[in-house]
Each structure stands twice: as C-alpha cells, then as structure tokens.
C-alpha atoms as a PDB file:
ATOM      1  CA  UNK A   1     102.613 -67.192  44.453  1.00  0.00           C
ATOM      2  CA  UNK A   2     103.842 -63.747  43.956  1.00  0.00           C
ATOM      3  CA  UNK A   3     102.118 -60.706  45.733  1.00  0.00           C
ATOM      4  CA  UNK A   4     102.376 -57.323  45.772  1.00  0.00           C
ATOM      5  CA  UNK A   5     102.355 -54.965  42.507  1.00  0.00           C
ATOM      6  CA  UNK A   6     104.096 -56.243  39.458  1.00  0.00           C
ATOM      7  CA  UNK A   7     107.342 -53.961  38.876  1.00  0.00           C
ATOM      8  CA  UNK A   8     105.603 -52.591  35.846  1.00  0.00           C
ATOM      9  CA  UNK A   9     102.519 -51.314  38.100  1.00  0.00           C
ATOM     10  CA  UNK A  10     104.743 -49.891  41.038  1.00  0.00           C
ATOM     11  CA  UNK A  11     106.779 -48.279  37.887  1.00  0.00           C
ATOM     12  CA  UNK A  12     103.460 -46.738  36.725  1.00  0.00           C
ATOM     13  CA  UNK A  13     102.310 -45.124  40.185  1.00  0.00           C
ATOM     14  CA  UNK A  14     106.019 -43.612  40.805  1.00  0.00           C
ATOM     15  CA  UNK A  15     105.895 -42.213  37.242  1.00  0.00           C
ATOM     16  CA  UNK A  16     102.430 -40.544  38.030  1.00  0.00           C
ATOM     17  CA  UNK A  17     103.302 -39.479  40.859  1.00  0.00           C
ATOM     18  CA  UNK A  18     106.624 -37.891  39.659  1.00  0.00           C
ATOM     19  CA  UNK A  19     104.546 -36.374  36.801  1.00  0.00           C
ATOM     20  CA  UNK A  20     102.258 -34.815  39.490  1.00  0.00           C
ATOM     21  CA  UNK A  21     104.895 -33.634  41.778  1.00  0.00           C
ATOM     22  CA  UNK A  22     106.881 -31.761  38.757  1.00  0.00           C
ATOM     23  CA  UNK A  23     103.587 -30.446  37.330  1.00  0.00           C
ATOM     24  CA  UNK A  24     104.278 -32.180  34.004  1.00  0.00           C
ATOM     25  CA  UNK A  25     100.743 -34.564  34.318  1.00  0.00           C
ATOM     26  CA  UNK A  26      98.410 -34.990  31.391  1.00  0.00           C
ATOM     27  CA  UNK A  27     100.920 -32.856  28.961  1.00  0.00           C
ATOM     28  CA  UNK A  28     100.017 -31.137  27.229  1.00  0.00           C
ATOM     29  CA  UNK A  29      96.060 -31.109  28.233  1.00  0.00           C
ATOM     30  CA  UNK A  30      97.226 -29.167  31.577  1.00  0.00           C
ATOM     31  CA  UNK A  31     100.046 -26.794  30.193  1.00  0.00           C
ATOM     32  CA  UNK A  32      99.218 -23.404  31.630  1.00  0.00           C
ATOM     33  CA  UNK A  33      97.025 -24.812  34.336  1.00  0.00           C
ATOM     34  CA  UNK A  34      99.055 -24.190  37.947  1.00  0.00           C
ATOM     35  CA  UNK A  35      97.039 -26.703  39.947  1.00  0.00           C
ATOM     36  CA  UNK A  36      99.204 -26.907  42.820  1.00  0.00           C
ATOM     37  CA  UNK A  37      97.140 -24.383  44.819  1.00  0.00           C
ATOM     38  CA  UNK A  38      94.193 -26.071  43.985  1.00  0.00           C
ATOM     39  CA  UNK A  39      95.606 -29.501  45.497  1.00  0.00           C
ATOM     40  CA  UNK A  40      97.239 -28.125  48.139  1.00  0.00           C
ATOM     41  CA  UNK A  41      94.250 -26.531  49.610  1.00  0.00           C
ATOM     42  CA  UNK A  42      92.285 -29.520  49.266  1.00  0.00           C
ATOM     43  CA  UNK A  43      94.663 -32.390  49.625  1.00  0.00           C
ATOM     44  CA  UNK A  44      91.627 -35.168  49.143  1.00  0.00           C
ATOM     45  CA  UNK A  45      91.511 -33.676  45.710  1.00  0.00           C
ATOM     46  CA  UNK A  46      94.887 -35.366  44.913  1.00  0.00           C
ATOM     47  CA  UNK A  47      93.328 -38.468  46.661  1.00  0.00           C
ATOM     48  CA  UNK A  48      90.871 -38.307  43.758  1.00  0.00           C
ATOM     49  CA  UNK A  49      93.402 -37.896  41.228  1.00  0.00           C
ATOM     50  CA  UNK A  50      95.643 -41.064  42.026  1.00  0.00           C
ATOM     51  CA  UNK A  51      91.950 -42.960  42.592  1.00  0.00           C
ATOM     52  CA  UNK A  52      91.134 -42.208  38.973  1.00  0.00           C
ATOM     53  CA  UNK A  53      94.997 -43.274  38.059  1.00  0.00           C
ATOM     54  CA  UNK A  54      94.704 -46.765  39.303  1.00  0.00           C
ATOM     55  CA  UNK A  55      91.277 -47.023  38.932  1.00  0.00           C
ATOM     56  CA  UNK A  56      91.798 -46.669  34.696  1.00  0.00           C
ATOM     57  CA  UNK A  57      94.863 -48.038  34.568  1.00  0.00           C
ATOM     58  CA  UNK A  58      94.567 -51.727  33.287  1.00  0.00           C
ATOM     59  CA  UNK A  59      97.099 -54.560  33.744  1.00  0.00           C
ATOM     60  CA  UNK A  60      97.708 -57.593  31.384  1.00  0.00           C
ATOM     61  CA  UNK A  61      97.874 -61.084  33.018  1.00  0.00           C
ATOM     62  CA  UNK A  62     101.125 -60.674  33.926  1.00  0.00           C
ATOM     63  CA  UNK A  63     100.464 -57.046  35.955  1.00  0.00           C
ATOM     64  CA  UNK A  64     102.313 -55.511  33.682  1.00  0.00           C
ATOM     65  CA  UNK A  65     100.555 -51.835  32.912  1.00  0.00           C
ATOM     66  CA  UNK A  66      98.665 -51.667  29.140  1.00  0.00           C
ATOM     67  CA  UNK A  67      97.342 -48.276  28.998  1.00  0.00           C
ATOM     68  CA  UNK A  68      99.450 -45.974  31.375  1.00  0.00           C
ATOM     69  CA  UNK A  69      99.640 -42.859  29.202  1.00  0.00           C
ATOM     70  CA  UNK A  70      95.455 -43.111  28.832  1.00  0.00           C
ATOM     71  CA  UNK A  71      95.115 -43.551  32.596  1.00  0.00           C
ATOM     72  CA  UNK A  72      97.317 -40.506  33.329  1.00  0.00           C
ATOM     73  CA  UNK A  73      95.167 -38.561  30.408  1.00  0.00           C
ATOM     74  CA  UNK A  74      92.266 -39.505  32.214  1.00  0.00           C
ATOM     75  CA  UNK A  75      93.265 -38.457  35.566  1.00  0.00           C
ATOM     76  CA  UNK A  76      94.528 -35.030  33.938  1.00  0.00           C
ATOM     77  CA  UNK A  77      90.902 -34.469  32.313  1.00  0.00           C
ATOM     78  CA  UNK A  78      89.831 -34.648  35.646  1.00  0.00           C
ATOM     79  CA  UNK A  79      92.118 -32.646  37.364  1.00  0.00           C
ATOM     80  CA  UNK A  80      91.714 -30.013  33.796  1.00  0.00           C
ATOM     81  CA  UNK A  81      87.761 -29.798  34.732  1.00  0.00           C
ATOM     82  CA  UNK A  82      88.302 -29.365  38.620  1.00  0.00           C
ATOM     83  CA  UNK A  83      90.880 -26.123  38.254  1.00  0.00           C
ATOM     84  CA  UNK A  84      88.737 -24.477  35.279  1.00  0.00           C
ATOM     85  CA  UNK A  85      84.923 -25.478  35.708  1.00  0.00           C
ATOM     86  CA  UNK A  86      84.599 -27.251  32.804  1.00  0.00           C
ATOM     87  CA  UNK A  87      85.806 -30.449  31.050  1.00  0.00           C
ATOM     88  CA  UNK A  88      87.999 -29.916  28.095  1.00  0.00           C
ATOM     89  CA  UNK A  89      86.857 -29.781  24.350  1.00  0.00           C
ATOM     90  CA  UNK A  90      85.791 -33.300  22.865  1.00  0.00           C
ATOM     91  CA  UNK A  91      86.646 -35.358  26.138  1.00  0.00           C
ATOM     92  CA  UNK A  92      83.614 -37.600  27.490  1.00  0.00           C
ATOM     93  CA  UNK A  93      82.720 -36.963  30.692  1.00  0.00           C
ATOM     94  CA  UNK A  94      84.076 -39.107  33.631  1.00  0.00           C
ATOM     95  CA  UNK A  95      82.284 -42.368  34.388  1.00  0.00           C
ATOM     96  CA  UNK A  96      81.497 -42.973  38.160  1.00  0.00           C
ATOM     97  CA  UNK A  97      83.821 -45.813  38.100  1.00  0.00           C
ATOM     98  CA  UNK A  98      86.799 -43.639  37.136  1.00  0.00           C
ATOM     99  CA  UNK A  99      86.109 -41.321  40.264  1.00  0.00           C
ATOM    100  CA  UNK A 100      85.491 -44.251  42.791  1.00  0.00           C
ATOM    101  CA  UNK A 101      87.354 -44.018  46.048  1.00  0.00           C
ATOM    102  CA  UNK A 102      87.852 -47.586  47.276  1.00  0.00           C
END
C-alpha cells in the first residue's frame, strides 16, 4: 500500500508554491498585481490560496496531477479578485467548494 502524495502531487504543491514565492502565479492573469503586501498582512489569505490549489487540483488513479495549470489559474482568480475588488473579465465566480478550508 503506498501512502503519502504521489511524486506528481508533491511536484505540483512545490511548483505552486515556488510560483507564489517568486510572484510568477496565475501568469499572466496577475502581471502587474504586487500581492505580496496583501498576503503578508494577512497571512490566512495565503492559507486560502493553497486551499483553493489543492482543493481544484484533480488527480488520476494513479495521483498523478491532471489539471495543475487550471488549479493554479483558479487560485490566481482568487487571489486577482482579493487585491483589486473585483473578479476578472469573463471568469465565473468561485464555487464554495473551491474556497473550503478543510
């Protein structure tokens, strides 16, 4: 039995979280938006973002990430509506699910 994440998942998280840390995440959606103060003044705001990360991001039966580039978009549409007030042109609004902290 194996446990733990699959080295596809744990490779998905660190990229996310390098993406954050470099403030490259959700390019080019957040180009221009310095959300670092935002975050850093409000550090369960990044909680939020990872939660919506690995709450969209789907695995396949082997836990091997299928949609890591829409799970990152996802988490930047959030992160794009927190720092400017309002969600960005054509992008559905984020479902409860997306923003649940488990």
């Amino acid at each position: 039995m194996v446990t733990g994440l699959s080295h596809g998942a744990s490779g998905a998280l660190r990229r996310f979280a390098g993406w954050v840390a470099r403030g490259s995440v959700g390019h080019p959606l957040l180009d221009g938006i310095d959300y670092w103060d935002d975050l850093r003044d409000s550090p369960s705001q990044m909680e939020t973002l990872f939660a919506i990360f690995a709450n969209v991001l789907e695995l396949d039966d082997e836990g091997e990430p299928v949609n890591e580039k829409y799970a990152e978009h996802r988490a930047a549409v959030w992160l794009y509506q927190y720092c400017t007030g309002s969600a960005p042109d054509g992008e559905p609004s984020l479902e409860s699910w997306e923003v649940e902290l488990y």
